[in-house]
Protein backbone atom coordinates (compact mmCIF):
# COMPACT_ATOMS: atom_id res chain seq x y z
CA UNK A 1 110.80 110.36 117.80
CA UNK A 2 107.16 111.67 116.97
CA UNK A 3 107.61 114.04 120.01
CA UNK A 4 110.74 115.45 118.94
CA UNK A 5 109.29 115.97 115.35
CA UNK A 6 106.00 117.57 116.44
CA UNK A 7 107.70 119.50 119.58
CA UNK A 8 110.35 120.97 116.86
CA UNK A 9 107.42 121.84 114.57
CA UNK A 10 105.64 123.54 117.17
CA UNK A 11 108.43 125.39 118.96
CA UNK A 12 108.77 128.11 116.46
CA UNK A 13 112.25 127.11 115.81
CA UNK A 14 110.31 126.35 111.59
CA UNK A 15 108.45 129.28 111.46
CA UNK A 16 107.39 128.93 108.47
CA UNK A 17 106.31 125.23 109.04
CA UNK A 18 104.59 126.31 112.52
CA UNK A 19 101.26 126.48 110.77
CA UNK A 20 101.42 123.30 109.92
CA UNK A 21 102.85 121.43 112.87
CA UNK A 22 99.54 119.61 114.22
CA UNK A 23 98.60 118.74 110.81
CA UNK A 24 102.40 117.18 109.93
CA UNK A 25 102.31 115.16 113.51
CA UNK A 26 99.35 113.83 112.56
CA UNK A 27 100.00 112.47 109.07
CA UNK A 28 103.88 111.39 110.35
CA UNK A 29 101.48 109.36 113.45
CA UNK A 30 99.41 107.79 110.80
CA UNK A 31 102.04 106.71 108.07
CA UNK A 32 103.90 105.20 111.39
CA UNK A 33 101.24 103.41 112.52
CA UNK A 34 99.57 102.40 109.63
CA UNK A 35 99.71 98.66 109.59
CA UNK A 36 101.62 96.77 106.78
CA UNK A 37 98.15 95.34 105.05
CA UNK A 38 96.97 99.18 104.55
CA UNK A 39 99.81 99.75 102.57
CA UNK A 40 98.97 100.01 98.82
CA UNK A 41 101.36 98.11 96.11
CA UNK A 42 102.08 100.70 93.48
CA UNK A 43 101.85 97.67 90.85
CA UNK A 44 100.15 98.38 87.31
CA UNK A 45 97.00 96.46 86.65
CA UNK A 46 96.02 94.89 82.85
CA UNK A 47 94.01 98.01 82.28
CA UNK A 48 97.00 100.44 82.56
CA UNK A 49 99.23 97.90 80.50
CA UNK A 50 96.43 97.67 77.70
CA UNK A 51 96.75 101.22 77.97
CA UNK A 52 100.31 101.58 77.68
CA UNK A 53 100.81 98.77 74.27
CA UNK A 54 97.43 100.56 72.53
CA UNK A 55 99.29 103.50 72.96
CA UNK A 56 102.89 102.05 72.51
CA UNK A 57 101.40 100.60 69.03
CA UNK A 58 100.50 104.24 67.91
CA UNK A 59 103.69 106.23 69.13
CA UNK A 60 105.99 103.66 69.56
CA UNK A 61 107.81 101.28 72.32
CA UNK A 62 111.46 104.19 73.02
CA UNK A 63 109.19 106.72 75.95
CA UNK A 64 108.58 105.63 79.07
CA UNK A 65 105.02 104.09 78.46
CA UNK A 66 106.74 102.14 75.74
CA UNK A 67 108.89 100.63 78.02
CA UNK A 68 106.49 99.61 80.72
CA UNK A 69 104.43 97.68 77.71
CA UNK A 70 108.02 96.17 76.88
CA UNK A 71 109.01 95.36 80.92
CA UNK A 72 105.38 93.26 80.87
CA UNK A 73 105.01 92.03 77.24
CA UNK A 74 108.72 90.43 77.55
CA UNK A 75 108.86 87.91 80.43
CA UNK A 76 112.01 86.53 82.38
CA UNK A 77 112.12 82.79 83.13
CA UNK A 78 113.14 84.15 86.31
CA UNK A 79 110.03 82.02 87.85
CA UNK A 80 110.44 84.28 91.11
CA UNK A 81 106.63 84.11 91.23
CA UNK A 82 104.67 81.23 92.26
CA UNK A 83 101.14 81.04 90.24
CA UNK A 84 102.21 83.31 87.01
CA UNK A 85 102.04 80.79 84.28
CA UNK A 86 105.48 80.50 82.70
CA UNK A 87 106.20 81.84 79.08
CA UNK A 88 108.89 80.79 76.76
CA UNK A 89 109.10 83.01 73.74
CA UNK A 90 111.36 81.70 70.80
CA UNK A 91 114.01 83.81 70.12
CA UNK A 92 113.74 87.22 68.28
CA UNK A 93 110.16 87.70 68.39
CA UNK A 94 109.51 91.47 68.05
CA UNK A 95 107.76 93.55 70.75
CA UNK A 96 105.13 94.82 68.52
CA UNK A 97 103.79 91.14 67.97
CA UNK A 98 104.10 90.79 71.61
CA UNK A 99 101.98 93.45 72.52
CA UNK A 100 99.85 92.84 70.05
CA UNK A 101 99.02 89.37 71.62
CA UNK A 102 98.59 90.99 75.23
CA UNK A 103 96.29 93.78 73.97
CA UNK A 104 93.72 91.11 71.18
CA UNK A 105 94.13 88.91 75.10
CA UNK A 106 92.85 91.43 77.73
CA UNK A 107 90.57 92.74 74.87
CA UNK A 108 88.94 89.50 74.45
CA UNK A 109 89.00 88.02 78.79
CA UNK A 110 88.63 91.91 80.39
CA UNK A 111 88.32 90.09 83.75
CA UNK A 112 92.36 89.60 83.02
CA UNK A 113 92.20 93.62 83.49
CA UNK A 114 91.89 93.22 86.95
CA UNK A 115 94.59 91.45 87.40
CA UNK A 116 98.38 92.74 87.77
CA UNK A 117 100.08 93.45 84.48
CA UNK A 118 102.67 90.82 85.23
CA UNK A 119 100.09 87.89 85.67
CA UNK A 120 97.46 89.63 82.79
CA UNK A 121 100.57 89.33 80.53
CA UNK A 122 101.91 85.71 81.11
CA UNK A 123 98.56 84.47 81.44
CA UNK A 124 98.08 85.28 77.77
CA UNK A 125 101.16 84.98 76.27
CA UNK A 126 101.74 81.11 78.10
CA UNK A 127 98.66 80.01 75.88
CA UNK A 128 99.81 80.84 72.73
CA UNK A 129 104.19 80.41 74.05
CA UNK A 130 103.44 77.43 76.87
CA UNK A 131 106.53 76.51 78.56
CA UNK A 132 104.65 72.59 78.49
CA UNK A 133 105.46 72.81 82.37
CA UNK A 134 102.27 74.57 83.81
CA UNK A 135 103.11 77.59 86.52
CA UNK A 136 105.23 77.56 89.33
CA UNK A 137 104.51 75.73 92.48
């Protein structure tokens, strides 16, 4: 398959893509044989969700930064996730205290920055809304 892609690159049949054929083979070998542990998970970290409720908290929760905070500040009891400490919120608690929780919590443990914004989240939300059954096993 790379052959056909680099020998169609290369036979002039693209001209304008001619210049770079040996450059496109190259990248299209790599990506192929890149192995599955050099891929990179395009998962936001604590830092970019303190990022996104700080801002959120200023302009609002409707764009599309308001809605990440909201995706991470808002957990399922999905428990598809073994290790994330569970969270049960009571009913009707508003976003804004929500993500006021998560930001005064990765404020006050910035190791928790490091983490994914999924586990930085319930981590700090299960201590103050513990579902009394620990994480999942």
């Amino acid at each position: 398959m790379i052959k056909v892609f680099c020998y169609l690159l290369n036979s002039g049949k693209f001209p304008s893509m001619k210049s770079l054929g040996g450059l496109a083979c190259l990248s299209l070998l790599i990506l192929l044989t890149a192995s599955p542990a050099a891929v990179v998970q395009a998962a936001p970290s604590g830092s970019d969700l303190l990022q996104a409720c700080t801002q959120s908290m200023k302009h609002g929760f409707d764009d599309m930064v308001g809605k990440m905070c909201t995706w991470y500040v808002t957990p399922c009891d999905c428990k598809i996730d073994k290790g994330i400490p569970l969270v049960c919120l009571p009913a009707e608690i508003p976003t804004e205290t929500l993500a006021g929780i998560v930001i005064d919590g990765l404020k006050a443990q910035p190791e928790l920055q490091q983490l994914d914004a999924t586990r930085a989240a319930a981590t700090i939300l299960s201590a103050k809304y513990s579902c009394g059954q620990g994480q999942l096993e």
